[in-house]
Protein backbone atom coordinates (compact mmCIF):
# COMPACT_ATOMS: atom_id res chain seq x y z
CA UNK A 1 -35.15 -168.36 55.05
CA UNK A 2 -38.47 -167.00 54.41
CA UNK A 3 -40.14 -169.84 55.88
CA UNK A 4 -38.52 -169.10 59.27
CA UNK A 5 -39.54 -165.23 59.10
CA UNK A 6 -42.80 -166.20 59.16
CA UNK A 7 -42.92 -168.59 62.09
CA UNK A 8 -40.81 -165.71 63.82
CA UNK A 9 -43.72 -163.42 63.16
CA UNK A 10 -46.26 -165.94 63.60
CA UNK A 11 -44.54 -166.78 67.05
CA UNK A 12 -44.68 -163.63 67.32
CA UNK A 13 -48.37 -162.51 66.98
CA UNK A 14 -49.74 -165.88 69.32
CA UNK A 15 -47.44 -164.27 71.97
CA UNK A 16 -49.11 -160.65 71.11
CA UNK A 17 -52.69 -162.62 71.36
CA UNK A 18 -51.82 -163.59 74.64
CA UNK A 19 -50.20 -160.96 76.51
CA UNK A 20 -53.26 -159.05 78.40
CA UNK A 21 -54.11 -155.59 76.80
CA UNK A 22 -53.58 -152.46 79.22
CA UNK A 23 -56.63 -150.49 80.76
CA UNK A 24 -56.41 -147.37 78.93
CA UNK A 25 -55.36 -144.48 81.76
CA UNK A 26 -58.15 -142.93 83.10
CA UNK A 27 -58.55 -138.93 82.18
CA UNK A 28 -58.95 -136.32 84.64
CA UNK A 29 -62.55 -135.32 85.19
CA UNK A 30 -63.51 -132.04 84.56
CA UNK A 31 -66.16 -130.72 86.15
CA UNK A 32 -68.90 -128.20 84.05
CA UNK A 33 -68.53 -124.74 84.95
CA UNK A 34 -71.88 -124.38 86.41
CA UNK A 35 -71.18 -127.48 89.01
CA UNK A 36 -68.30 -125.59 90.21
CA UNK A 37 -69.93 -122.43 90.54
CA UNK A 38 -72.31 -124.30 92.75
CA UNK A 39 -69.68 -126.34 94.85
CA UNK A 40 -67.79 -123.01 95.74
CA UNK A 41 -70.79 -121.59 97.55
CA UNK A 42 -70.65 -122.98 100.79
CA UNK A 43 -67.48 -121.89 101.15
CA UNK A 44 -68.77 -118.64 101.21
CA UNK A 45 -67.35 -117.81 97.60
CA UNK A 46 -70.12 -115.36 97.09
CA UNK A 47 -70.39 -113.53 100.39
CA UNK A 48 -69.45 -110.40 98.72
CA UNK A 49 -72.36 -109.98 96.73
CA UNK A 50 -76.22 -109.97 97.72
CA UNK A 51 -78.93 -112.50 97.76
CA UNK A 52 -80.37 -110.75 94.72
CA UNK A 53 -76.89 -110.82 92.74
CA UNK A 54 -76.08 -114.33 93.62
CA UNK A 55 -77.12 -115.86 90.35
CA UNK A 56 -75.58 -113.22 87.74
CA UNK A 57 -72.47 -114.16 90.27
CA UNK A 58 -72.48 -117.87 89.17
CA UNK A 59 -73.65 -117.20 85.82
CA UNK A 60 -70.43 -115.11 84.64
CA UNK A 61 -68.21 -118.44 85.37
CA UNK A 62 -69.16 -118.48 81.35
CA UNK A 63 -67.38 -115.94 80.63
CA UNK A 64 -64.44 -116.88 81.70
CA UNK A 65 -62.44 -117.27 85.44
CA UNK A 66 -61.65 -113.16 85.58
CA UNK A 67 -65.42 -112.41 84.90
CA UNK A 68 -66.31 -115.24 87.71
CA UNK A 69 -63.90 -113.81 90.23
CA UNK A 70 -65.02 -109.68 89.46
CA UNK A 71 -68.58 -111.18 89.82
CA UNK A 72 -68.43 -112.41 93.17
CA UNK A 73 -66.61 -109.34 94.07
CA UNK A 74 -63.22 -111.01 94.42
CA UNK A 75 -60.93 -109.01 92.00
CA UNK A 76 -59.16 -106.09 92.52
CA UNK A 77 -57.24 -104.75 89.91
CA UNK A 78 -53.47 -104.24 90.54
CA UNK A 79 -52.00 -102.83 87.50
CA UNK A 80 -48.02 -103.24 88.93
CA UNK A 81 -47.05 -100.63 87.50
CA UNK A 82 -50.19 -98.24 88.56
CA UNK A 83 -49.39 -99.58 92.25
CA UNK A 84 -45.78 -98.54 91.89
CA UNK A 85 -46.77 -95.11 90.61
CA UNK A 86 -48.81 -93.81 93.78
CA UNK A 87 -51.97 -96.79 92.91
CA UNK A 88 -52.04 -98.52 96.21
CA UNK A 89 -54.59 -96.11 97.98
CA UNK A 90 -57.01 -96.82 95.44
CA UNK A 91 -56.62 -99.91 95.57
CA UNK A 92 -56.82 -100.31 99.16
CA UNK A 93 -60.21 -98.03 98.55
CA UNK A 94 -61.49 -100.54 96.00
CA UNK A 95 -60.97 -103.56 99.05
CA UNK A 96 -62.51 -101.66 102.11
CA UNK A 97 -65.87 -103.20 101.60
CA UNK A 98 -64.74 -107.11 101.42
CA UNK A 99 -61.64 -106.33 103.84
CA UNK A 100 -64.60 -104.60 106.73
CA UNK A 101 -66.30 -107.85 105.74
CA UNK A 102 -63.59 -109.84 107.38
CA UNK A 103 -63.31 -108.02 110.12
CA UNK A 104 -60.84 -105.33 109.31
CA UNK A 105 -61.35 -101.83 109.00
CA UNK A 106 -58.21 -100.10 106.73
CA UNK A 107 -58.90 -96.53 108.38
CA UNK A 108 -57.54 -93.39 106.58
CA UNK A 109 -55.04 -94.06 104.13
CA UNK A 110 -52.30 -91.12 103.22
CA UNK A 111 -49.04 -91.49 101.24
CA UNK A 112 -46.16 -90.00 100.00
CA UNK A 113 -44.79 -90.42 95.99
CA UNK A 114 -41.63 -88.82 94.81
CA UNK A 115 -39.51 -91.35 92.86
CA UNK A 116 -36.61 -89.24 93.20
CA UNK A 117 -36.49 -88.59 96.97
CA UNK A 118 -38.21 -90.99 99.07
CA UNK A 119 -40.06 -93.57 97.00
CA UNK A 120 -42.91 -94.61 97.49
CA UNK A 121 -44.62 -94.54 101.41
CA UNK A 122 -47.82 -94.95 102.38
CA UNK A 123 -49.17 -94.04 105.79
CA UNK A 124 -52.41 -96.29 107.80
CA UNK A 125 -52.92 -94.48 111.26
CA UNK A 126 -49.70 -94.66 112.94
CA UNK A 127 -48.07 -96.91 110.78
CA UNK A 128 -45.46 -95.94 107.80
CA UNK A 129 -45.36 -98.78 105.15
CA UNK A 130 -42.03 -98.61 102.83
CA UNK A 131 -43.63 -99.87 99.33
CA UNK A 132 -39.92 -98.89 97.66
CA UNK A 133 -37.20 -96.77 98.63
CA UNK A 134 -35.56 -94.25 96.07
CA UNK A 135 -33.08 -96.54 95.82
CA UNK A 136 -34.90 -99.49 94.95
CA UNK A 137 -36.99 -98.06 91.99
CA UNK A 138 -35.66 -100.05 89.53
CA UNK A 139 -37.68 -103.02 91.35
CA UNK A 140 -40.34 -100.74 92.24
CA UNK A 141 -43.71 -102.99 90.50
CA UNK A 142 -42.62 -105.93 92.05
CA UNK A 143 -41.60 -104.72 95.67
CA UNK A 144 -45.17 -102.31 95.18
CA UNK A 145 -47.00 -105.89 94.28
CA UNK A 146 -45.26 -108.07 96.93
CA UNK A 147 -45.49 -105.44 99.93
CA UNK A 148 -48.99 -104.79 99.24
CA UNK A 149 -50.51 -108.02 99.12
CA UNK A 150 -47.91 -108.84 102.21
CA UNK A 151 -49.21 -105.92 104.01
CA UNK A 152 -53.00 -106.84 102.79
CA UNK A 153 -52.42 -110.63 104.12
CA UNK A 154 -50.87 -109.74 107.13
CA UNK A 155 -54.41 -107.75 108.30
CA UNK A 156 -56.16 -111.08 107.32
CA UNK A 157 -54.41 -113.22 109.52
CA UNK A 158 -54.56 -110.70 112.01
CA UNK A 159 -58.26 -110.55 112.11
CA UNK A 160 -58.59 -114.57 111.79
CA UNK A 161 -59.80 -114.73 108.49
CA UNK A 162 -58.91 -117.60 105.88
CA UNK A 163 -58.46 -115.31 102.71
CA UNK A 164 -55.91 -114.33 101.58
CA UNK A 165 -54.78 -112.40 98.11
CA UNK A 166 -53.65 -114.58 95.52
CA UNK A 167 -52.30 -113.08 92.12
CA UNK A 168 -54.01 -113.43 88.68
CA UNK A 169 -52.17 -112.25 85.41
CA UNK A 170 -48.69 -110.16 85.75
CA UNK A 171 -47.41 -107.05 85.15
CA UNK A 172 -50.09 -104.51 83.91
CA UNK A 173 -52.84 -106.94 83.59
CA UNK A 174 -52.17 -107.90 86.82
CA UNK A 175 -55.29 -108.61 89.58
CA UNK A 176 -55.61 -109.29 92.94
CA UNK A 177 -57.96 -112.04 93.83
CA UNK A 178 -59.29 -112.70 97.31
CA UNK A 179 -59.28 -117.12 98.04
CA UNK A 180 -58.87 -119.08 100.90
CA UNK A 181 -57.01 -122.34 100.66
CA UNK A 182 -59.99 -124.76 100.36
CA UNK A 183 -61.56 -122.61 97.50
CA UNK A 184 -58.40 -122.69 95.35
CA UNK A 185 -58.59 -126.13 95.59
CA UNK A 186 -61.46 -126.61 94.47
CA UNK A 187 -61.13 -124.51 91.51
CA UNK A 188 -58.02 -125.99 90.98
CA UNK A 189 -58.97 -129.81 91.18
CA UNK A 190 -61.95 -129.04 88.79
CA UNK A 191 -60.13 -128.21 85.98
CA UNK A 192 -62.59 -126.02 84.48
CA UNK A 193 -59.98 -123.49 84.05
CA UNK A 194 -56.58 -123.82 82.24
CA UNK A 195 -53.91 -123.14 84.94
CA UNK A 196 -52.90 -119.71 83.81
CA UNK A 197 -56.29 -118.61 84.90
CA UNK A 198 -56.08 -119.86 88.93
CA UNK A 199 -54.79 -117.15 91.06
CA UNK A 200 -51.29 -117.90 92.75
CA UNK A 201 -50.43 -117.43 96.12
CA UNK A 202 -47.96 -114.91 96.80
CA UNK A 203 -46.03 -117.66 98.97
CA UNK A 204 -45.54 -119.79 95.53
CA UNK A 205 -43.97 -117.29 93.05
CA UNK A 206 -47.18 -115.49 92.09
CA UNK A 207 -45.47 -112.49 91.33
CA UNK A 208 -44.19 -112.40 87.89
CA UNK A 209 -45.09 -108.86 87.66
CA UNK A 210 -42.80 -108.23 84.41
């Protein structure tokens, strides 16, 4: 009996010997920070910042992806509930300079708070945008988030540029972060940051604002 154990495992390990070993799976390259920051550039990553900032720009990619994104004059924050509480004018304030830069002016920006008659409205020129009704205030930081960035998007299109506001964080630590498409990807296929830290489009569930 024990005799024919071992020519099972004999048999055994001449068939192991054989059998070709597999290639180990590749990993996924990651890229160093500082490559990234470079690659990003002619996108036009840093257009929002001056020839003379440019390098403290890249540099803060080593602090981390908010610090990158603040740097190059790409986040905006958007505390949800701030926005729902009257917040959107100053935010809109805090975007005039990279919105003019792509080719839209906001104009003068007046609104109208009172949670318990009304809700929330803001008024652009001659337009009246609904951020929440009195009767949707229980929803009011997410409709506030969604409606803003909708409304913010909607003038990008509209004046043919490729950004558009993607959403970093949730709820009170929530930011708005200016990308187009091609610079997403970028970050996003060069894994220098852990996925939490890319900005989501508003298209794909970005807004967990809770």
């Amino acid at each position: 009996g024990h005799l024919d154990q071992l020519d099972q495992l004999l048999a055994k390990a001449e068939k192991a010997k054989r059998k070709p070993a597999r290639s180990p799976k590749p990993k996924a390259q990651t890229l160093p920070a500082s490559k990234l920051a470079d690659e990003v550039e002619p996108l036009g990553f840093y257009k929002y910042v001056s020839a003379d900032q440019l390098a403290d720009a890249k540099a803060e990619i080593d602090e981390g992806a908010y610090a990158w994104f603040l740097g190059a004059g790409r986040a905006f924050d958007a505390d949800c509930e701030r926005l729902a509480e009257g917040g959107v004018k100053d935010l809109l304030d805090c975007m005039r300079s990279a919105l003019k830069a792509e080719g839209f002016e906001v104009g003068n920006v007046e609104q109208s708070y009172d949670p318990e008659k009304g809700g929330y409205i803001l008024t652009i020129g001659a337009d009246r945008h609904t951020m929440w009704s009195d009767n949707e205030a229980k929803k009011s930081w997410e409709l506030t988030a969604t409606r803003a960035a909708g409304l913010i998007n909607q003038w990008l299109t509209n004046s043919g540029s490729h950004e558009r506001v993607h959403l970093l964080n949730g709820g009170e630590d929530s930011v708005f972060v200016l990308l187009t498409p091609s610079m997403r990807d970028l970050i996003v296929k060069s894994g220098v940051f852990r996925s939490g830290d890319v900005p989501a489009p508003i298209d794909r569930g970005g807004f967990d604002v809770r």
